[in-house]
Protein backbone atom coordinates (compact mmCIF):
# COMPACT_ATOMS: atom_id res chain seq x y z
CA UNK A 1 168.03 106.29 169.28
CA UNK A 2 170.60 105.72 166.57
CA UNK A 3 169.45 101.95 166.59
CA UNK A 4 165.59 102.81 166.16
CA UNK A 5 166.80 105.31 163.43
CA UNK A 6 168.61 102.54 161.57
CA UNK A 7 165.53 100.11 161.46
CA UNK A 8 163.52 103.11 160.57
CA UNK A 9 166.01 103.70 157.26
CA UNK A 10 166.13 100.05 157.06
CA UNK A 11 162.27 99.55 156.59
CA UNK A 12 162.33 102.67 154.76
CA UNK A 13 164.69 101.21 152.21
CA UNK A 14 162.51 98.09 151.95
CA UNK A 15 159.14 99.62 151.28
CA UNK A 16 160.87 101.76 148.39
CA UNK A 17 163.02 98.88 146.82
CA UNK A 18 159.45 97.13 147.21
CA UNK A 19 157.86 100.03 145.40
CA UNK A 20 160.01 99.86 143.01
CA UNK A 21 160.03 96.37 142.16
CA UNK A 22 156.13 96.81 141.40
CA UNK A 23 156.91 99.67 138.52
CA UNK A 24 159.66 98.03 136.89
CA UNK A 25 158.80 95.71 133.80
CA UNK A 26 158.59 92.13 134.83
CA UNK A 27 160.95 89.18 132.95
CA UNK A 28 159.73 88.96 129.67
CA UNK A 29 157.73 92.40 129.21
CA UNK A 30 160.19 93.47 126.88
CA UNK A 31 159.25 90.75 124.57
CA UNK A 32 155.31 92.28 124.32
CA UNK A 33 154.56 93.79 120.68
CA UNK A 34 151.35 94.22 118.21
CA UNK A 35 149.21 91.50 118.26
CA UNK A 36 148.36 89.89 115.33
CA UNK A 37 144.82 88.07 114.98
CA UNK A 38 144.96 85.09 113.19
CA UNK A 39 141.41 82.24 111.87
CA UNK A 40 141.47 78.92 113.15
CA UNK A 41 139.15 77.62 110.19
CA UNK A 42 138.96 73.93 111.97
CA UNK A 43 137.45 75.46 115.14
CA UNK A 44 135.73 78.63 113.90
CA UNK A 45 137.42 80.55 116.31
CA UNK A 46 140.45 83.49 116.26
CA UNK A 47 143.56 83.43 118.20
CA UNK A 48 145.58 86.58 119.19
CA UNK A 49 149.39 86.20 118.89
CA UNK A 50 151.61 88.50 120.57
CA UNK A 51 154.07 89.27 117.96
CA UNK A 52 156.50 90.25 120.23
CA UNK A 53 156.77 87.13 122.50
CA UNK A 54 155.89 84.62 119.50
CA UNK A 55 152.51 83.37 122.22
CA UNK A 56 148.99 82.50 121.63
CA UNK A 57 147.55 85.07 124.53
CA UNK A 58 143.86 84.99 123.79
CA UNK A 59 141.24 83.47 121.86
CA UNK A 60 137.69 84.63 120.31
CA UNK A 61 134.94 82.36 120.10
CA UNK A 62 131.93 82.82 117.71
CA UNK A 63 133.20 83.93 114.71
CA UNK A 64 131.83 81.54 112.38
CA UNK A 65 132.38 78.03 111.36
CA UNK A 66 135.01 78.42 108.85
CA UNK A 67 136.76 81.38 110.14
CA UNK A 68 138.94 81.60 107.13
CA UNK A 69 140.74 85.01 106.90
CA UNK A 70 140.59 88.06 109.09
CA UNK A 71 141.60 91.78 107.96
CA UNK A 72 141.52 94.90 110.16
CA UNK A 73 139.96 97.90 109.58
CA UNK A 74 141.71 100.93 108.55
CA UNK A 75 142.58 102.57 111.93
CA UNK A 76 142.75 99.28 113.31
CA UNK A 77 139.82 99.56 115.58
CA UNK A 78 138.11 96.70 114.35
CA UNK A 79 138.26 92.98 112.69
CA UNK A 80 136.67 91.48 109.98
CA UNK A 81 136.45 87.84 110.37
CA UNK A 82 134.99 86.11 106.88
CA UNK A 83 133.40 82.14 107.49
CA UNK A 84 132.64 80.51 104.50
CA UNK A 85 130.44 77.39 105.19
CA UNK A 86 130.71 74.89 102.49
CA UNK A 87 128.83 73.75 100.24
CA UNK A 88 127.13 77.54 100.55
CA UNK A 89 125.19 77.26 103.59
CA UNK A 90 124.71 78.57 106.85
CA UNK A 91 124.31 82.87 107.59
CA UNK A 92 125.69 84.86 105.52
CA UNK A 93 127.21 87.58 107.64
CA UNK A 94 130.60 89.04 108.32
CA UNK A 95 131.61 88.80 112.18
CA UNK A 96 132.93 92.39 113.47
CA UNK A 97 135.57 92.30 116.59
CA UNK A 98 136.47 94.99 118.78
CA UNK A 99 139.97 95.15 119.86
CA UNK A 100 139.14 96.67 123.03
CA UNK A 101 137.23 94.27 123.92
CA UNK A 102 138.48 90.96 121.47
CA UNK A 103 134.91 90.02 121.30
CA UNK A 104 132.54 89.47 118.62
CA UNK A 105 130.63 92.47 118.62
CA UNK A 106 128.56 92.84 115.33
CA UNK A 107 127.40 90.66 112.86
CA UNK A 108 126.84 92.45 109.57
CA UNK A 109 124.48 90.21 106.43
CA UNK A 110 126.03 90.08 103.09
CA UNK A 111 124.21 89.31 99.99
CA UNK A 112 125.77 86.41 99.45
CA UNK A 113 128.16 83.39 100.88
CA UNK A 114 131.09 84.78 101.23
CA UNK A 115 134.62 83.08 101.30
CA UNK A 116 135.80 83.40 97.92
CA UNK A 117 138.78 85.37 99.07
CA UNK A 118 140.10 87.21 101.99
CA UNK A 119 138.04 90.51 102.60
CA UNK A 120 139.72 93.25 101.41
CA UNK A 121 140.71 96.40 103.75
CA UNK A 122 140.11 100.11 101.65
CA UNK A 123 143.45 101.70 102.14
CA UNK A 124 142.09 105.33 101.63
CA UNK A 125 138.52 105.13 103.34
CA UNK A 126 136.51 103.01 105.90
CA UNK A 127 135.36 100.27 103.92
CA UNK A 128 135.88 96.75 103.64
CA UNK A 129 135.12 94.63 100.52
CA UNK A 130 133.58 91.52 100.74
CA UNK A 131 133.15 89.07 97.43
CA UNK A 132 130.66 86.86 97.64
CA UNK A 133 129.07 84.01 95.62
CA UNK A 134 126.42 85.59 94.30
CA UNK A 135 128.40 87.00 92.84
CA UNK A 136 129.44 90.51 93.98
CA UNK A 137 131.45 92.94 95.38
CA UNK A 138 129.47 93.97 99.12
CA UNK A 139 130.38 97.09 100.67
CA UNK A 140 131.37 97.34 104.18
CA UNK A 141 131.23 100.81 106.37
CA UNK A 142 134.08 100.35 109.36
CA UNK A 143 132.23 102.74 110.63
CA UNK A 144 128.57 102.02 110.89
CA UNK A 145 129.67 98.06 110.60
CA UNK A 146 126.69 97.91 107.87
CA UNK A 147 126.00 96.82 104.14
CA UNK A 148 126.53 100.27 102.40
CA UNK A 149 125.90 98.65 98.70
CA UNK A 150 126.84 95.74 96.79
CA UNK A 151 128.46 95.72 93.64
CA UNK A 152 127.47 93.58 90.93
CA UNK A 153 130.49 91.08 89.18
CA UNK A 154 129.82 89.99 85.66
CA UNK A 155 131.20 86.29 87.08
CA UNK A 156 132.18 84.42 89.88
CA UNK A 157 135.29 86.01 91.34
CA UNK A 158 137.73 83.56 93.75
CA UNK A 159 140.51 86.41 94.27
CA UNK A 160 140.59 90.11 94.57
CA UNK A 161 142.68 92.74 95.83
CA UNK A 162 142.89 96.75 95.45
CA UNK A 163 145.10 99.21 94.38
CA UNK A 164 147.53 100.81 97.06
CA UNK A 165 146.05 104.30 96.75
CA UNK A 166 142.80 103.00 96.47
CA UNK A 167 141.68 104.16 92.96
CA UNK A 168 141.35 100.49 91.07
CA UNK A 169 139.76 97.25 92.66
CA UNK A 170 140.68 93.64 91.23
CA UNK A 171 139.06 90.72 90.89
CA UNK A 172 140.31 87.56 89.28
CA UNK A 173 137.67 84.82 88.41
CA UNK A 174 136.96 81.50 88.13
CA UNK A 175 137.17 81.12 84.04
CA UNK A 176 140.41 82.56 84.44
CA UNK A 177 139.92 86.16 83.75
CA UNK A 178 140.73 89.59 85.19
CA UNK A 179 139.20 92.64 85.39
CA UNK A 180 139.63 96.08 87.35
CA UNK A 181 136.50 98.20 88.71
CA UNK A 182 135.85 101.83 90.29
CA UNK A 183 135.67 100.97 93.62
CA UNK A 184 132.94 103.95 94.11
CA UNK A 185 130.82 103.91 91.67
CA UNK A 186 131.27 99.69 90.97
CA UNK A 187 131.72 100.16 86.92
CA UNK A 188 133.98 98.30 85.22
CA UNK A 189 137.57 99.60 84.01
CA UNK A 190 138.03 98.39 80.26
CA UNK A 191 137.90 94.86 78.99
CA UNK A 192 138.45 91.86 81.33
CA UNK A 193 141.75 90.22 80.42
CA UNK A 194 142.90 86.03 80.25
CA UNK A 195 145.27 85.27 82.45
CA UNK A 196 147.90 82.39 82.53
CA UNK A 197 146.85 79.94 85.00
CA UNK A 198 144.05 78.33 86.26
CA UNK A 199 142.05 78.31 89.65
CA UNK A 200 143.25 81.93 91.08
CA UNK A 201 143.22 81.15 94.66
CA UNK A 202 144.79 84.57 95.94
CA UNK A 203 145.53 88.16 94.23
CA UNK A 204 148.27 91.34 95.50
CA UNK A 205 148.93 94.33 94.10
CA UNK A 206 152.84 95.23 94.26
CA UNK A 207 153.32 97.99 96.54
CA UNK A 208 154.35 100.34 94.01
CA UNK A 209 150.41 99.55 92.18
CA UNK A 210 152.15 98.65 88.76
CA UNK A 211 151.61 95.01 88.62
CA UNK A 212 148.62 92.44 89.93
CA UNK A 213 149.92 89.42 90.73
CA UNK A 214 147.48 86.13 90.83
CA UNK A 215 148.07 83.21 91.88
CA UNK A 216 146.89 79.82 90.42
CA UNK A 217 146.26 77.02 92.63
CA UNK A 218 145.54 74.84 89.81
CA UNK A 219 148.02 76.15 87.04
CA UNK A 220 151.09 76.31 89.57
CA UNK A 221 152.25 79.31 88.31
CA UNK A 222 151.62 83.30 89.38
CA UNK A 223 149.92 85.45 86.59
CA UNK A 224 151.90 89.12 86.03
CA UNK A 225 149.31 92.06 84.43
CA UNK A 226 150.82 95.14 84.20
CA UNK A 227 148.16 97.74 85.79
CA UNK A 228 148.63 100.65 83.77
CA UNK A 229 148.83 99.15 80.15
CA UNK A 230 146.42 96.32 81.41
CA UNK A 231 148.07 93.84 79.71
CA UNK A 232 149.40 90.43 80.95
CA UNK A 233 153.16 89.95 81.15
CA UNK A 234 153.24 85.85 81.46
CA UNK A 235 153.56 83.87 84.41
CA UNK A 236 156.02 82.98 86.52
CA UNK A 237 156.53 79.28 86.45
CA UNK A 238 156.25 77.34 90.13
CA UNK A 239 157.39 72.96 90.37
CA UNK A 240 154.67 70.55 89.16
CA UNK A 241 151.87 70.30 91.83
CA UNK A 242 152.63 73.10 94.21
CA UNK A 243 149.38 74.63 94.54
CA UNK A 244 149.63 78.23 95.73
CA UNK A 245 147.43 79.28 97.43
CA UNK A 246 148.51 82.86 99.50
CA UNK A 247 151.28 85.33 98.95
CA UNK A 248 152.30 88.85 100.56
CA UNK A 249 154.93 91.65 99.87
CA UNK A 250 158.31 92.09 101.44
CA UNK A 251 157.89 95.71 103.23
CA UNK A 252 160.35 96.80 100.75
CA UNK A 253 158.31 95.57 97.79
CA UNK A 254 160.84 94.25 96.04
CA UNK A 255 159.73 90.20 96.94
CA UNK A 256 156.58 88.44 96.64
CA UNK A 257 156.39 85.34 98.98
CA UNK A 258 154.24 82.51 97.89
CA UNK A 259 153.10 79.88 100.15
CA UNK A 260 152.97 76.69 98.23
CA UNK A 261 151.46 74.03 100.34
CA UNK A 262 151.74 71.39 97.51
CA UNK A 263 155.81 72.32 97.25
CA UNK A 264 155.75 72.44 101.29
CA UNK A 265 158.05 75.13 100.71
CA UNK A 266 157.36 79.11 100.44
CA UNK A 267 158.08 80.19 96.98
CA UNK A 268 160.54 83.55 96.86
CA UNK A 269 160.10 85.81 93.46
CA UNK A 270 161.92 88.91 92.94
CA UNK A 271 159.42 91.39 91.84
CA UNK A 272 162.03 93.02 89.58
CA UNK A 273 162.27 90.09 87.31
CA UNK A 274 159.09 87.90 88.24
CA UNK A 275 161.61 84.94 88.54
CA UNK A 276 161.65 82.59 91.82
CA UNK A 277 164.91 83.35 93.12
CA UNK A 278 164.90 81.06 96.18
CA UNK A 279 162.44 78.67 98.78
CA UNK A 280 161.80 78.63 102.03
CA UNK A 281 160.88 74.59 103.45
CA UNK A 282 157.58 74.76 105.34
CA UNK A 283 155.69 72.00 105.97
CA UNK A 284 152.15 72.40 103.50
CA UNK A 285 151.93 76.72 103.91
CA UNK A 286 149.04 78.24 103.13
CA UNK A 287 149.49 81.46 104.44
CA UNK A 288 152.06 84.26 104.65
CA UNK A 289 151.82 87.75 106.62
CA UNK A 290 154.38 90.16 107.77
CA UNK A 291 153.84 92.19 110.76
CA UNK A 292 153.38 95.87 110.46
CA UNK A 293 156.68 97.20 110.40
CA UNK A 294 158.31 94.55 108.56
CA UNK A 295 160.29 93.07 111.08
CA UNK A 296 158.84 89.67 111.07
CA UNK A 297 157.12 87.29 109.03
CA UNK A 298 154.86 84.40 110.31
CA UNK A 299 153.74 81.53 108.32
CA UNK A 300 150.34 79.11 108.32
CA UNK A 301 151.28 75.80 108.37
CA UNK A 302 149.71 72.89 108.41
CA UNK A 303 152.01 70.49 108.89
CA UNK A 304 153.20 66.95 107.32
CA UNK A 305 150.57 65.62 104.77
CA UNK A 306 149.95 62.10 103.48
CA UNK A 307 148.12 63.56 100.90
CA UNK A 308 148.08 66.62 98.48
CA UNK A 309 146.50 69.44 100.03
CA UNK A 310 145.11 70.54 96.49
CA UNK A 311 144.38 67.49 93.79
CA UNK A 312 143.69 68.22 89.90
CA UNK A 313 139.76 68.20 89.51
CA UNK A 314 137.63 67.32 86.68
CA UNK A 315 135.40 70.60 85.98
CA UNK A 316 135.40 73.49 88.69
CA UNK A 317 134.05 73.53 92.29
CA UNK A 318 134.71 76.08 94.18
CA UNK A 319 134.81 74.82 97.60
CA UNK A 320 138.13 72.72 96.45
CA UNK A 321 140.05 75.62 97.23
CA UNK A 322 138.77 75.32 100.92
CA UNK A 323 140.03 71.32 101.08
CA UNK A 324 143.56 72.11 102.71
CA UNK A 325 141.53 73.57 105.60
CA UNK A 326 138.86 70.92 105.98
CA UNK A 327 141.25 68.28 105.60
CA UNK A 328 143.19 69.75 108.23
CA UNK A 329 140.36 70.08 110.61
CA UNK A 330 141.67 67.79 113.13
CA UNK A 331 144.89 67.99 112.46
CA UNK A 332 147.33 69.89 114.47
CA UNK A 333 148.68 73.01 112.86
CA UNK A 334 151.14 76.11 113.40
CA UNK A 335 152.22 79.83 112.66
CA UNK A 336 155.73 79.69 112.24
CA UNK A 337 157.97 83.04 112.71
CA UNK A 338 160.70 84.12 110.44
CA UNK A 339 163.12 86.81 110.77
CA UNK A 340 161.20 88.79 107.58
CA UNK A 341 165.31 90.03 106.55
CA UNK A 342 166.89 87.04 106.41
CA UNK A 343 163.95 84.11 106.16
CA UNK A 344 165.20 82.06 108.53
CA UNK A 345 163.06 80.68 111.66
CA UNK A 346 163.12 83.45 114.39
CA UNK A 347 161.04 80.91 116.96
CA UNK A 348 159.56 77.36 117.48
CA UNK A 349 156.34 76.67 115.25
CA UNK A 350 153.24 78.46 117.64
CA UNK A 351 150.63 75.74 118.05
CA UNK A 352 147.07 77.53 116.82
CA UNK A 353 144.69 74.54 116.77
CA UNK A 354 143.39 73.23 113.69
CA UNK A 355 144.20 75.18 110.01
CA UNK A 356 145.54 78.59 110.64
CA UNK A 357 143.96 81.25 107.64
CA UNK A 358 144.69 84.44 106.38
CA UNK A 359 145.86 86.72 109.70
CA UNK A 360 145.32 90.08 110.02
CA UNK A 361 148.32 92.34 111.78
CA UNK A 362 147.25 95.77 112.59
CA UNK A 363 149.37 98.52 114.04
């Protein structure tokens, strides 16, 4: 009896320790975080990153084929995937993923080819703004996924971004000028401004809404206009055929990162005194985003060039801001991960196909 009661206890033990091998995380689950979403404008498709274990996890096909940026709707339900087809052909639509699913899900038709810039995430209600070509401001409801209106632009805009509480809406355009709009009613704020710098390939509002920052892909420098006066303050001077192209805020505000593929180095400027204050070496960047609670920052690259990603060009044509990306087609590139603190390389470079774009890293 006591020998059939130990096997009994023995057994018993297994099946539990069993049990209880099945609930306990598994090597490596500790590692999971937010995923981060990020255009693979070579392959018109968008890879999901798990920011936690620095690994490509999924991918989402049918996007477009110059999936270019990506930004997330304002609960985080949903993506916006822009695909500007150069030279201005092909639909004209804005690709809609649900997270629940990763799959394309909508398709929503803008008045215009879009591309100019990144779309633009409302940070006080569920809109997206798109800037097209034609040129305008279109409307996006997160929550019907539909054209709600479409705002007329006086000129061809290639960068925009909008105030942190939502009140003011940027755009920076191709003659080198600036202007702020009502992002409601689509009217123009006061006089449009001159900026220093030519080409504006990206805008960002500091955190704190008191400054615009553009930057100049073609000037290599960033533009400073203070929001409130509406006034320029200068530029901040970047080396001699840098080219930047993309920027974001430290979660603390107080640094702009600038990805300078031209430099292949990320450009450091202390908001404070809109000086560069140190680089970061990256082969040809043209991206920079920092996860959502600050903790990381990940990098586009696209790796050793033979050439210069962005070349001085007689006159203006738009679609030379998209040349880093189509000559990287076929070329291998990379997200790299920083610690976002210190700036150093928190990982090895995370293969994402051809061209990495603008990511978008919801909660």
């Amino acid at each position: 009896m006591a020998n059939r009661f130990r096997r009994r206890s023995s057994r018993a033990l297994a099946l539990a320790a069993a049990a209880l091998s099945l609930l306990a995380p598994t090597a490596g689950a500790a590692d999971t975080g937010p995923l981060a979403y990020i255009p693979v404008a070579g392959e018109g498709a968008v890879v999901v990153l798990d920011t936690g274990s620095d690994r490509i996890v999924g991918r989402i096909e049918g996007v477009g084929p110059q999936a270019s940026a990506v930004t997330a709707s304002r609960d985080g339900q949903h993506l916006y995937v822009q695909a500007f087809n150069p030279p201005f052909i092909g639909a004209d639509d804005i690709a809609v993923i649900d997270r629940a699913t990763d799959s394309v899900t909508a398709r929503i038709p803008i008045s215009g080819t879009d591309g100019m810039t990144r779309p633009i995430t409302d940070p006080v209600r569920d809109l997206v703004y798109v800037v097209t070509a034609r040129p305008s401001i279109d409307v996006l409801s997160t929550t019907s996924n539909t054209l709600v209106r479409s705002m007329p632009l006086p000129s061809l805009a290639l960068a925009a971004a909008i105030a942190p509480d939502g009140e003011r809406l940027y755009a920076v355009f191709a003659d080198s000028t600036a202007a702020a709009f009502d992002p409601e009613s689509g009217f123009q704020l006061g006089e449009r401004i001159q900026i220093d710098g030519s080409v504006p390939a990206f805008a960002a509002v500091s955190p704190d809404g008191r400054k615009l920052y553009a930057m100049n892909a073609l000037g290599d420098n960033v533009s400073v206009i203070d929001t409130e006066s509406w006034q320029r303050l200068g530029a901040i001077a970047l080396p001699a055929g840098s080219a930047p192209v993309s920027g974001a805020f430290s979660p603390d505000g107080d640094r702009l990162l600038v990805a300078t593929p031209g430099a292949n180095a990320v450009q450091v400027v202390d908001v404070a005194a809109d000086r560069v204050t140190g680089t970061v070496p990256v082969d040809a960047p043209v991206s920079v985003n920092f996860t959502a609670d600050g903790a990381k920052l990940y990098v586009g690259s696209l790796g050793p060039q033979s050439a210069p990603v962005v070349s001085p060009i007689a006159g203006f044509d738009p679609a030379a801001l998209l040349q880093p990306l189509v000559r990287a087609s076929n070329r291998p590139s990379s997200v790299i991960p920083f610690d976002a603190a210190a700036l150093r390389p928190s990982g090895s470079p995370i293969a994402t196909g051809a061209a990495p774009g603008a990511g978008a890293f919801p909660n």
